[in-house]
PDB file of N, CA and C in Angstrom:
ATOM      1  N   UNK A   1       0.814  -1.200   0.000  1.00  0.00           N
ATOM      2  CA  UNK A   1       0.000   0.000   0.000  1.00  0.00           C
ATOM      3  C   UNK A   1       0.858   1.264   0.000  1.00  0.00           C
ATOM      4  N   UNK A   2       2.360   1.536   0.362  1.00  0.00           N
ATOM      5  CA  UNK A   2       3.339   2.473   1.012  1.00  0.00           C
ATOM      6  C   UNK A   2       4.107   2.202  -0.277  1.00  0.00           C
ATOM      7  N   UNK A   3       3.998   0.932  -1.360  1.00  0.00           N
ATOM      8  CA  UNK A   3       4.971   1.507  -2.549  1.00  0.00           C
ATOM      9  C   UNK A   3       5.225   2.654  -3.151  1.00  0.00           C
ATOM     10  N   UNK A   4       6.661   2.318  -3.815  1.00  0.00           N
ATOM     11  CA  UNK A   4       6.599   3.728  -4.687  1.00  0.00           C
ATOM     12  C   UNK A   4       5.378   3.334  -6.325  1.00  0.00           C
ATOM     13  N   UNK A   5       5.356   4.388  -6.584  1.00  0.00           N
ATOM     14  CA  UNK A   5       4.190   4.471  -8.043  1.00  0.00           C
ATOM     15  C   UNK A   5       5.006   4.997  -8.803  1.00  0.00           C
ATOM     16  N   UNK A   6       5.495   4.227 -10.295  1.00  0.00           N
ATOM     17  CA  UNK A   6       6.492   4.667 -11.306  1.00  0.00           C
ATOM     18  C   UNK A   6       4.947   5.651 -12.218  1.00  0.00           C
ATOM     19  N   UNK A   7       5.593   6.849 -12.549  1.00  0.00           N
ATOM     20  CA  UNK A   7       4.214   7.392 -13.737  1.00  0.00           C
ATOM     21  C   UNK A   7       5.395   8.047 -14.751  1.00  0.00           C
ATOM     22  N   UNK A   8       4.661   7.742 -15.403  1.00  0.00           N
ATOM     23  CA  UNK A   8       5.869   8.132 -17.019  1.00  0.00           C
ATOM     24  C   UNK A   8       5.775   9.555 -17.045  1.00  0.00           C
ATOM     25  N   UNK A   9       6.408   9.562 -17.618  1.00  0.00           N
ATOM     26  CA  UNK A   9       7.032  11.431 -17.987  1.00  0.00           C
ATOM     27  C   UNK A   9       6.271  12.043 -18.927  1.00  0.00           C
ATOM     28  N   UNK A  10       5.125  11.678 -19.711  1.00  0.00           N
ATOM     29  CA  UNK A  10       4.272  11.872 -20.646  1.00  0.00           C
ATOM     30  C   UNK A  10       3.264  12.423 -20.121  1.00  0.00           C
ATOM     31  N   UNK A  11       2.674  10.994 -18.837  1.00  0.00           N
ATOM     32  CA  UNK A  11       1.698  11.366 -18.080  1.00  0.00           C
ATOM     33  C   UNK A  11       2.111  12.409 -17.422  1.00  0.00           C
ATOM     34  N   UNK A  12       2.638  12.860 -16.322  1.00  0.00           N
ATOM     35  CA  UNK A  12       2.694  13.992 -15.622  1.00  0.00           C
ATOM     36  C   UNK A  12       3.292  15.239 -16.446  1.00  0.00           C
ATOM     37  N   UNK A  13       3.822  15.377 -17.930  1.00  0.00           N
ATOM     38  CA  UNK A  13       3.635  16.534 -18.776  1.00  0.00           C
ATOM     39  C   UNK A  13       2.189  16.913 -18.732  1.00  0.00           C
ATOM     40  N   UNK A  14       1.498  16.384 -19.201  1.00  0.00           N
ATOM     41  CA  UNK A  14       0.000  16.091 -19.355  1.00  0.00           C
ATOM     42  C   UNK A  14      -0.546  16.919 -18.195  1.00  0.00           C
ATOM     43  N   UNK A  15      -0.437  15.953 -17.188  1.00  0.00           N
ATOM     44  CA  UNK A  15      -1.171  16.783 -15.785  1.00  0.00           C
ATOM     45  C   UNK A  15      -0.355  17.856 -15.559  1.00  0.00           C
ATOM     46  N   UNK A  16       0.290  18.091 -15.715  1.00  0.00           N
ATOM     47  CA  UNK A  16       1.216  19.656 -15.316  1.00  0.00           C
ATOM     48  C   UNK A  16       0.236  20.682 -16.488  1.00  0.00           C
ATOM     49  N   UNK A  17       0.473  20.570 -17.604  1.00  0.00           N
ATOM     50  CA  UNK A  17      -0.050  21.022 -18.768  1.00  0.00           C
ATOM     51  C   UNK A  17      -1.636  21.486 -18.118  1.00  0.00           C
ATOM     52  N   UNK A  18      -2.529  20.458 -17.597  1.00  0.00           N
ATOM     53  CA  UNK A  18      -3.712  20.908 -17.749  1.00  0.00           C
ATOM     54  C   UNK A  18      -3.853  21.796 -16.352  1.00  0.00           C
ATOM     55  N   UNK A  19      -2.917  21.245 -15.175  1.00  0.00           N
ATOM     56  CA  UNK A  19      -2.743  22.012 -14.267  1.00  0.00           C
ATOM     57  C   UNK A  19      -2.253  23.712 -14.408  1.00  0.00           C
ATOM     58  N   UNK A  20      -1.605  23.730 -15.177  1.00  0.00           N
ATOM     59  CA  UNK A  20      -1.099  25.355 -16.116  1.00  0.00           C
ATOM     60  C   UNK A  20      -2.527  25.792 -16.409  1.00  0.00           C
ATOM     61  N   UNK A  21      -3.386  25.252 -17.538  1.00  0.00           N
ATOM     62  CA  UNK A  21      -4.156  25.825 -18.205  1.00  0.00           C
ATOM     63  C   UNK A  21      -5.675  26.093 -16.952  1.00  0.00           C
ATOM     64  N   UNK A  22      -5.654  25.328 -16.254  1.00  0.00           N
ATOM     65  CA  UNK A  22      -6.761  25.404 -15.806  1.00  0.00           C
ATOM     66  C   UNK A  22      -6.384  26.979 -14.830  1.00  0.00           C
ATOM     67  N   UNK A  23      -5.278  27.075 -14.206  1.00  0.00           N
ATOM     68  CA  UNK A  23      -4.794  27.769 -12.918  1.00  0.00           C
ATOM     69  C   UNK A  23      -5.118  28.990 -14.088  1.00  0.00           C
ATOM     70  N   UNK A  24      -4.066  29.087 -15.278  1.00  0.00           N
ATOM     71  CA  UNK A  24      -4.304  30.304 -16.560  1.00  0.00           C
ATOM     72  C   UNK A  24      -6.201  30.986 -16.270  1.00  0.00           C
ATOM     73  N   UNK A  25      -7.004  29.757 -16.991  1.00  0.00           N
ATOM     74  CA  UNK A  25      -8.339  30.426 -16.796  1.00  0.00           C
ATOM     75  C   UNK A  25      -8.838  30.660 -16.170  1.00  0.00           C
ATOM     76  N   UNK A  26      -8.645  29.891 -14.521  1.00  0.00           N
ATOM     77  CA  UNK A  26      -9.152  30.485 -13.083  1.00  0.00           C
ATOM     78  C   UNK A  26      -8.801  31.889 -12.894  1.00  0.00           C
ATOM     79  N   UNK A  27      -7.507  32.126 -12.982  1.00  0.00           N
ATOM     80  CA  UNK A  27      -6.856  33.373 -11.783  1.00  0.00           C
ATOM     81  C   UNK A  27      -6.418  33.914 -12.613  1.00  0.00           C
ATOM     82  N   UNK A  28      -5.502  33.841 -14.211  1.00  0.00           N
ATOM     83  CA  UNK A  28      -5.047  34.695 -14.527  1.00  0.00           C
ATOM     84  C   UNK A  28      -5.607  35.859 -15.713  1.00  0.00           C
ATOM     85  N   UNK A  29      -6.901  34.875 -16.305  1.00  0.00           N
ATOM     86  CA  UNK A  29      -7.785  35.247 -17.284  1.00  0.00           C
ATOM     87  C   UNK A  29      -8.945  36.554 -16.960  1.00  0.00           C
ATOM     88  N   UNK A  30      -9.398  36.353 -16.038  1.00  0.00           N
ATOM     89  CA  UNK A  30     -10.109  37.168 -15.731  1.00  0.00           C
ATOM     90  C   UNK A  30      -9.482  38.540 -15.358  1.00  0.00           C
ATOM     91  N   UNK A  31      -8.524  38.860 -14.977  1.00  0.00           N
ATOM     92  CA  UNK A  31      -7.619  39.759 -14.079  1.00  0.00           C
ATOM     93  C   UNK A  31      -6.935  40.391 -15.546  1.00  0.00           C
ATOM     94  N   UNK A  32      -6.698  39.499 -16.541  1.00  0.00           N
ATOM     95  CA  UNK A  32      -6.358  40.567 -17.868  1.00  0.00           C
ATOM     96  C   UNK A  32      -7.572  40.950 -18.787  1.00  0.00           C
ATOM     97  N   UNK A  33      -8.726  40.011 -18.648  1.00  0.00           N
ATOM     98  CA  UNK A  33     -10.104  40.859 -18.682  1.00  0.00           C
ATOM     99  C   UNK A  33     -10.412  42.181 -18.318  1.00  0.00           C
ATOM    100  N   UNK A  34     -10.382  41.810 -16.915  1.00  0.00           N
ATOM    101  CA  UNK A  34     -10.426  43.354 -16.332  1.00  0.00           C
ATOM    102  C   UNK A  34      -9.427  44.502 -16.930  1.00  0.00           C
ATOM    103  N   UNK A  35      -8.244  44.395 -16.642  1.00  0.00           N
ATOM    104  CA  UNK A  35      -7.018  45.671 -17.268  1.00  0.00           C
ATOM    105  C   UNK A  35      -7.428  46.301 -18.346  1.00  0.00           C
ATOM    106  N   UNK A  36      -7.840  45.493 -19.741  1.00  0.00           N
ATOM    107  CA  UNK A  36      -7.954  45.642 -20.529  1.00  0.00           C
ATOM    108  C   UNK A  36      -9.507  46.298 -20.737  1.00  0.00           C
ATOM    109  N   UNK A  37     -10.865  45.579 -20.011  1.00  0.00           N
ATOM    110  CA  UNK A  37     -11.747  46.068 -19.939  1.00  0.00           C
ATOM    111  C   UNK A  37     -11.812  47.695 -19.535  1.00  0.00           C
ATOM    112  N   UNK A  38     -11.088  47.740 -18.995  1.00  0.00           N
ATOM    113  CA  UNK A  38     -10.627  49.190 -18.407  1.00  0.00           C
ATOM    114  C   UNK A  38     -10.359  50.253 -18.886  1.00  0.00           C
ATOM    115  N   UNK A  39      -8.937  49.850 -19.597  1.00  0.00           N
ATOM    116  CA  UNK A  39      -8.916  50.695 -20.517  1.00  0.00           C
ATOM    117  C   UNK A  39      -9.105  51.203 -21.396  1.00  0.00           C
ATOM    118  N   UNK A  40     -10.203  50.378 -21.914  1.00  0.00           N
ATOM    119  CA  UNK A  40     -11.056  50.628 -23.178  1.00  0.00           C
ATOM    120  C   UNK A  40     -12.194  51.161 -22.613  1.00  0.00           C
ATOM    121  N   UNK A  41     -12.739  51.231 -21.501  1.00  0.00           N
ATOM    122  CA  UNK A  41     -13.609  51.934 -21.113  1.00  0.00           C
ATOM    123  C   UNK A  41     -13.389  53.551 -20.357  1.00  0.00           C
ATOM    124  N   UNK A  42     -11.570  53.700 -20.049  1.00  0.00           N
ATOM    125  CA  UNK A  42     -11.662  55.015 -20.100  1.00  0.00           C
ATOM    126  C   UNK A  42     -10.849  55.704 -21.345  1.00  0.00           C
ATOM    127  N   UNK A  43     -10.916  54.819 -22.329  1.00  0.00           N
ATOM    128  CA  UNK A  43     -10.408  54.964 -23.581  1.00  0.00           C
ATOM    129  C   UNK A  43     -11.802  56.300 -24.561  1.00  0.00           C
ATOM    130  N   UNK A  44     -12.933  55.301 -24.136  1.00  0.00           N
ATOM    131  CA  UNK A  44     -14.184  55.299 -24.522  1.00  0.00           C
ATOM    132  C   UNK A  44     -14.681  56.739 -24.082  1.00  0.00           C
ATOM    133  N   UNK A  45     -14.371  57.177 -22.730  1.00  0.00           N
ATOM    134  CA  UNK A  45     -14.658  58.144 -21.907  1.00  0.00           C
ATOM    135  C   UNK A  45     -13.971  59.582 -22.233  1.00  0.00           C
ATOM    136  N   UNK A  46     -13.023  59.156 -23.157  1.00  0.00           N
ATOM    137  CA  UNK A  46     -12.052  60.230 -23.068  1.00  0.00           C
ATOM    138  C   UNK A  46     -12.535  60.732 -24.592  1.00  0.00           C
ATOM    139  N   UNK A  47     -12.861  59.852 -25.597  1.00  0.00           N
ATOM    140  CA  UNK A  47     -12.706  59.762 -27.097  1.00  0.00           C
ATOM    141  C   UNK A  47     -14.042  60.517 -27.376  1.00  0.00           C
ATOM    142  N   UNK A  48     -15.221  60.345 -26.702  1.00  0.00           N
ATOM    143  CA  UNK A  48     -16.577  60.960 -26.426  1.00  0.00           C
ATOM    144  C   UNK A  48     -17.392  59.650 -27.093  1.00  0.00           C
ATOM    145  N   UNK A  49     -17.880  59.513 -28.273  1.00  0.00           N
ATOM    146  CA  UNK A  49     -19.361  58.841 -28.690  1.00  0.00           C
ATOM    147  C   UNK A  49     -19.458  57.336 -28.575  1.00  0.00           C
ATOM    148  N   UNK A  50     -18.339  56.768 -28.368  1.00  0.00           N
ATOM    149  CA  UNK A  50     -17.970  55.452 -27.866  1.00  0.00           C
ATOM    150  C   UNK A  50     -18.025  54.630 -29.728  1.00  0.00           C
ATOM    151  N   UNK A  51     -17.839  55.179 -30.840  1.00  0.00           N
ATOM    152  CA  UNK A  51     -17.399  54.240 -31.975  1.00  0.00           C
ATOM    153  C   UNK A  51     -18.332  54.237 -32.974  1.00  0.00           C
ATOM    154  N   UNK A  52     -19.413  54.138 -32.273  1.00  0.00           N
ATOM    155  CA  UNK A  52     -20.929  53.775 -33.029  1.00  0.00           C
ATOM    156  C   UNK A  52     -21.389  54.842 -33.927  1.00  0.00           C
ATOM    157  N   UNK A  53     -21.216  55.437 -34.473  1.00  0.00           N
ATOM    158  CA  UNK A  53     -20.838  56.956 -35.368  1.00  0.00           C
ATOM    159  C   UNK A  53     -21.959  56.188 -36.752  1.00  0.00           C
ATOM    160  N   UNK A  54     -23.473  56.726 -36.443  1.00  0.00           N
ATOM    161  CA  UNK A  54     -24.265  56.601 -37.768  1.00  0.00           C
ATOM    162  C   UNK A  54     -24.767  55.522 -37.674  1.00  0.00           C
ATOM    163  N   UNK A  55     -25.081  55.519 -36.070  1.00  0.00           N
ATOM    164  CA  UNK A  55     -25.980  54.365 -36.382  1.00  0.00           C
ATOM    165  C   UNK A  55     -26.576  54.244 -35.248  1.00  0.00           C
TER     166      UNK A  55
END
């Protein structure tokens, strides 16, 4: 029950990999959402009609 467990080097690329991507869309995705949401919204604020010009 206390053996060691051999796991190939493929497999744990793999889980590292999805461990990256998942941590990426949790915590780091949203947070460059925001920055960016931002500055296009005092981008927007500054420029006056917000783009929509004729319509």
């Amino acid at each position: 029950m206390f053996g060691t467990v051999a796991v190939p080097v493929w497999l744990l690329v793999l889980i590292l990999g999805f461990a990256a991507i998942s941590f990426a869309t949790h915590f780091l995705f949203p947070s460059v959402r925001w920055f960016f949401r931002r500055r296009a919204e005092r981008a927007l604020s500054r420029g006056g009609h917000g783009g929509a010009a004729g319509l």
